[in-house]
C-alpha atoms as a PDB file:
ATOM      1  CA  UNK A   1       7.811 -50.623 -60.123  1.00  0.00           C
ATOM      2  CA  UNK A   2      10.820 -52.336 -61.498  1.00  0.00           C
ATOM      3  CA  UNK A   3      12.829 -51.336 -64.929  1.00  0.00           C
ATOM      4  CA  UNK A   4      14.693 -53.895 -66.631  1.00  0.00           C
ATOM      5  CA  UNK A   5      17.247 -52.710 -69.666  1.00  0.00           C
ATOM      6  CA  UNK A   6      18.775 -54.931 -71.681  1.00  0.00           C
ATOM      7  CA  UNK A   7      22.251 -54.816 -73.462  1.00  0.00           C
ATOM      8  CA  UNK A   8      25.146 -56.303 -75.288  1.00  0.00           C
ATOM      9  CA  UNK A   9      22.924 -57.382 -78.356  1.00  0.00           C
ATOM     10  CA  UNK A  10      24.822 -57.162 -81.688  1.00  0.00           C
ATOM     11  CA  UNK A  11      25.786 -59.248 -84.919  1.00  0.00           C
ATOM     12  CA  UNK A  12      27.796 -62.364 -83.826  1.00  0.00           C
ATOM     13  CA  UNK A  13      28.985 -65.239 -86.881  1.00  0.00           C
ATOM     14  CA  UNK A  14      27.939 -68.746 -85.904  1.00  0.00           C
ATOM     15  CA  UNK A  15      30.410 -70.738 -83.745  1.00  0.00           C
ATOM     16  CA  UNK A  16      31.026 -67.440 -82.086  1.00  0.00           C
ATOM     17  CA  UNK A  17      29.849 -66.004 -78.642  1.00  0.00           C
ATOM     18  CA  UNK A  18      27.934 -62.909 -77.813  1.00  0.00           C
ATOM     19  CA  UNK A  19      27.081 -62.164 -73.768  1.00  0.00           C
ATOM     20  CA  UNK A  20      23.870 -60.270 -72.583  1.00  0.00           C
ATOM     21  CA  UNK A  21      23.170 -58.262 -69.417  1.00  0.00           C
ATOM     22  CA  UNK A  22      19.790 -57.172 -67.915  1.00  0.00           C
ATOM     23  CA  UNK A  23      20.250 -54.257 -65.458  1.00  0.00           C
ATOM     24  CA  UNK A  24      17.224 -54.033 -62.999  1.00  0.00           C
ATOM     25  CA  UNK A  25      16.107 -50.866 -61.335  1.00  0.00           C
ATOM     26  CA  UNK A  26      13.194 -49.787 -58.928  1.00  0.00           C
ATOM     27  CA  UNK A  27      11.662 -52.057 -56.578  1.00  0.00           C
ATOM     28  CA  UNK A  28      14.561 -54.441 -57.129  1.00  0.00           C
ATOM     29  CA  UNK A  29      14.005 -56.349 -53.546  1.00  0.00           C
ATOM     30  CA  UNK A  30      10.501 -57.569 -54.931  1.00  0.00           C
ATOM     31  CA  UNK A  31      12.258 -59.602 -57.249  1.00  0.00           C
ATOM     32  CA  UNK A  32      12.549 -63.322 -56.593  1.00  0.00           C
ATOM     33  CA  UNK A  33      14.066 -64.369 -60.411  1.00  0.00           C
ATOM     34  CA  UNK A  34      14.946 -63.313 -63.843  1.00  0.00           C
ATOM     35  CA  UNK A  35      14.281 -64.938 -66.934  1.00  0.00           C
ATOM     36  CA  UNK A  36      15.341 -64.722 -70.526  1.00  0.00           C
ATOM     37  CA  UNK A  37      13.084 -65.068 -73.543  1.00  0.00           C
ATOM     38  CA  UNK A  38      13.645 -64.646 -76.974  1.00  0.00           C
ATOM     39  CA  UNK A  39      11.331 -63.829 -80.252  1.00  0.00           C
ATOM     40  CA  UNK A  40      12.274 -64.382 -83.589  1.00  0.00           C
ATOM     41  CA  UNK A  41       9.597 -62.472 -86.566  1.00  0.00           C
ATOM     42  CA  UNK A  42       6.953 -64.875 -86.950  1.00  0.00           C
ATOM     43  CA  UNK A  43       7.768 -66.761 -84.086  1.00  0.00           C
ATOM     44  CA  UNK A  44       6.041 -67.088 -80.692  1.00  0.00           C
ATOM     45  CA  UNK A  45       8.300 -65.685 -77.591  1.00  0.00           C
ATOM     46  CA  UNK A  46      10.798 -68.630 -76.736  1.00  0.00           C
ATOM     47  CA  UNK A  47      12.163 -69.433 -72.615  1.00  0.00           C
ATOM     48  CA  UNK A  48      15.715 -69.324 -72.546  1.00  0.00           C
ATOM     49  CA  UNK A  49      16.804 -69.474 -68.910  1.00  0.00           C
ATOM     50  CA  UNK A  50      15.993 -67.887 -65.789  1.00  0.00           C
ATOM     51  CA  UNK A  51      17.689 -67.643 -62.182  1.00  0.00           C
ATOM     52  CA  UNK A  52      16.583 -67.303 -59.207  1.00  0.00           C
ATOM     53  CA  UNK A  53      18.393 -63.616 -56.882  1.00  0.00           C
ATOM     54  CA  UNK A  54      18.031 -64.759 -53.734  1.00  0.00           C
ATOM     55  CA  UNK A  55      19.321 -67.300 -51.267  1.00  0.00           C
ATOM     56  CA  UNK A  56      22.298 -69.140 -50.841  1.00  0.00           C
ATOM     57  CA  UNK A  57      21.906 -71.249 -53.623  1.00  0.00           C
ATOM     58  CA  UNK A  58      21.681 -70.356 -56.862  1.00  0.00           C
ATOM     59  CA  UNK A  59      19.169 -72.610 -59.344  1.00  0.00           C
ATOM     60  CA  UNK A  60      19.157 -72.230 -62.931  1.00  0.00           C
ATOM     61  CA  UNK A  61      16.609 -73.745 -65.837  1.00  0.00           C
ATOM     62  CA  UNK A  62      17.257 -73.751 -69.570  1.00  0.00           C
ATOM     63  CA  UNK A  63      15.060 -74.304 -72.432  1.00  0.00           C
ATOM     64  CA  UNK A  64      15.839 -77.375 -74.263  1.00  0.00           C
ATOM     65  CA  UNK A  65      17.227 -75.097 -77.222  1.00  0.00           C
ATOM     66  CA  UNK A  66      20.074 -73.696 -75.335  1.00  0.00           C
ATOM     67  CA  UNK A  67      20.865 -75.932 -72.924  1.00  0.00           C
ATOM     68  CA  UNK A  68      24.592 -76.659 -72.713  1.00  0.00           C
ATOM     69  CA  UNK A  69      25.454 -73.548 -74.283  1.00  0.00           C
ATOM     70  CA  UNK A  70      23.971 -70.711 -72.783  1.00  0.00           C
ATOM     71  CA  UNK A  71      24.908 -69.481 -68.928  1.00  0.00           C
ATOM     72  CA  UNK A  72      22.718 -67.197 -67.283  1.00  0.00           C
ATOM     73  CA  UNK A  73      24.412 -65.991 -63.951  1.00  0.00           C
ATOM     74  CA  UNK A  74      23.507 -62.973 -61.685  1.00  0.00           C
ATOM     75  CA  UNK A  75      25.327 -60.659 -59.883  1.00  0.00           C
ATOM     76  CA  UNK A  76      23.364 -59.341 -56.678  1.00  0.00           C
ATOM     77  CA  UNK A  77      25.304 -56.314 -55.650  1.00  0.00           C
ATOM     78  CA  UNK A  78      24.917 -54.837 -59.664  1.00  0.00           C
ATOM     79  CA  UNK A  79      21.094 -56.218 -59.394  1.00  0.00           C
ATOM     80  CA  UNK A  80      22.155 -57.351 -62.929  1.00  0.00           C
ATOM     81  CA  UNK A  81      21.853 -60.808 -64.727  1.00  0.00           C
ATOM     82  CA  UNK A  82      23.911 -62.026 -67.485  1.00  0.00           C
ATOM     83  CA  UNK A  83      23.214 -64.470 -70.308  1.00  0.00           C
ATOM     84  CA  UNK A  84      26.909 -65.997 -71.515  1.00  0.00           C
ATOM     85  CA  UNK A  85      25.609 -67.622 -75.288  1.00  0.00           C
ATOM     86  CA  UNK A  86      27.963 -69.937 -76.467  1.00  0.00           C
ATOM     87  CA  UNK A  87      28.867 -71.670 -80.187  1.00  0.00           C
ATOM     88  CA  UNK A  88      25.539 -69.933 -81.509  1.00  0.00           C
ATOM     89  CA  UNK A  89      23.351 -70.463 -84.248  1.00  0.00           C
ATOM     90  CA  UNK A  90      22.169 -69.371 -86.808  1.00  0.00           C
ATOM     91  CA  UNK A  91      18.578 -70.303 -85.075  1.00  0.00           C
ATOM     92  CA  UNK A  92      19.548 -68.513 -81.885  1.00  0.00           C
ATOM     93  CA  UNK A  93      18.733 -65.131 -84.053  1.00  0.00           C
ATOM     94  CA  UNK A  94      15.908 -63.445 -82.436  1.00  0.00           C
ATOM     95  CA  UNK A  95      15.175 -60.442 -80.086  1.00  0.00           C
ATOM     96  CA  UNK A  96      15.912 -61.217 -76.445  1.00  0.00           C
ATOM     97  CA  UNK A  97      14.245 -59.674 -73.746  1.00  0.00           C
ATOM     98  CA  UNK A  98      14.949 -59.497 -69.810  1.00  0.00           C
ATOM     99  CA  UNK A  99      11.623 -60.243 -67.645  1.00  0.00           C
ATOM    100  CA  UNK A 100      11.332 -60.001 -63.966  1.00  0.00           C
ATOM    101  CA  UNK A 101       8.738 -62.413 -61.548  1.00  0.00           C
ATOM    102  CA  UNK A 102       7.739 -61.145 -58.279  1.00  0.00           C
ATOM    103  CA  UNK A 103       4.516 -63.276 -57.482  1.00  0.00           C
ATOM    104  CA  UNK A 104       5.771 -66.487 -57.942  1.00  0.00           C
ATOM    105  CA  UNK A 105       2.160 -67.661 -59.229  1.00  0.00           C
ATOM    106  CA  UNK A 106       3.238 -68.724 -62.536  1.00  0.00           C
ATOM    107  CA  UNK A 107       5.467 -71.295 -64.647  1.00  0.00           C
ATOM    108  CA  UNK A 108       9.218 -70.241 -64.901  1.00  0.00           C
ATOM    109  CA  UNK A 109       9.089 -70.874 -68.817  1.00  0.00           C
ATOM    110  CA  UNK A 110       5.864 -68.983 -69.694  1.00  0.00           C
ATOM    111  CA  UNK A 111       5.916 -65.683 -70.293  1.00  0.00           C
ATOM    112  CA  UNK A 112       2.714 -65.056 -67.590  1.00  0.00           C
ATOM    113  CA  UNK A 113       4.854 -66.123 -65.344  1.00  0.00           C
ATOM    114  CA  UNK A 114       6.840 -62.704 -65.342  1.00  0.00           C
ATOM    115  CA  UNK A 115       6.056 -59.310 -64.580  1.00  0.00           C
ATOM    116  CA  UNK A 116       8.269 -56.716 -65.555  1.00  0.00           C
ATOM    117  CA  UNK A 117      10.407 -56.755 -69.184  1.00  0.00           C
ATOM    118  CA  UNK A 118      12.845 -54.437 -70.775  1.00  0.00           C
ATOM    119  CA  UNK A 119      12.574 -53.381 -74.012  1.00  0.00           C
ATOM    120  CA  UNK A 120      14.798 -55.903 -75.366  1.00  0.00           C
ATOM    121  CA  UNK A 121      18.126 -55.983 -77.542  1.00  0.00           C
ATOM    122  CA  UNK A 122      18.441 -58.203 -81.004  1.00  0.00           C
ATOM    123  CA  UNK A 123      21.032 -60.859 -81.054  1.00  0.00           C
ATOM    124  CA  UNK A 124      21.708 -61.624 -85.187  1.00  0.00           C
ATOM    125  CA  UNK A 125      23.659 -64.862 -85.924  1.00  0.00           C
ATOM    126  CA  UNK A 126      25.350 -65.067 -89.268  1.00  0.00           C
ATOM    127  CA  UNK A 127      26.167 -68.210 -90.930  1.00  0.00           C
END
């Protein structure tokens, strides 16, 4: 089993920066990368980024929506990953959630692709 919570959601204004972190527990060694999604009401669940927590070199993928101005970086010894959003939007508003893939059969920007989530943390943008 492997628990993922999620934190450092809040109310940001537009233009400003707001940074995530997704602290896994468990089975943590079963993990092979992260992900970030995010959901706004009425909205189907959104890829943001996801990176990869093993090996020497690090590989990162961004949905087309954030690319340029969101980070997502890990830090191995903490088991945690962090999402750094930058100059956000009013359109970035949504709930983001932490997921976990250990089987490696699926795409990295669908959701079936992961296995584990947290319960995720809302990220409000205010223009």
């Amino acid at each position: 089993q492997v628990q993922l919570v999620e934190s450092g959601g809040g109310l940001v204004q537009a233009g400003g920066s707001l940074s995530l972190s997704c602290a896994a527990s468990g089975r943590t060694s079963s993990i092979y990368a992260m992900g970030w999604f995010r959901q706004a009401p009425g909205k189907e669940r959104e890829f943001v980024a996801r990176i990869n927590l093993s090996g020497s070199k690090t590989y990162t993928y961004y949905g087309d929506s954030v690319k340029g101005r969101f980070t997502i970086s890990r830090d191995n010894a903490k088991n945690t990953v962090y999402l750094q959003m930058n100059n956000l939007k009013a359109e970035d508003t949504a709930v983001y959630y932490c997921a976990a893939d250990t089987t490696r059969l699926g795409t990295y920007s669908r959701s079936e692709g992961y296995d584990y989530w947290g319960q995720g943390t809302q990220v409000t943008v205010s223009s």
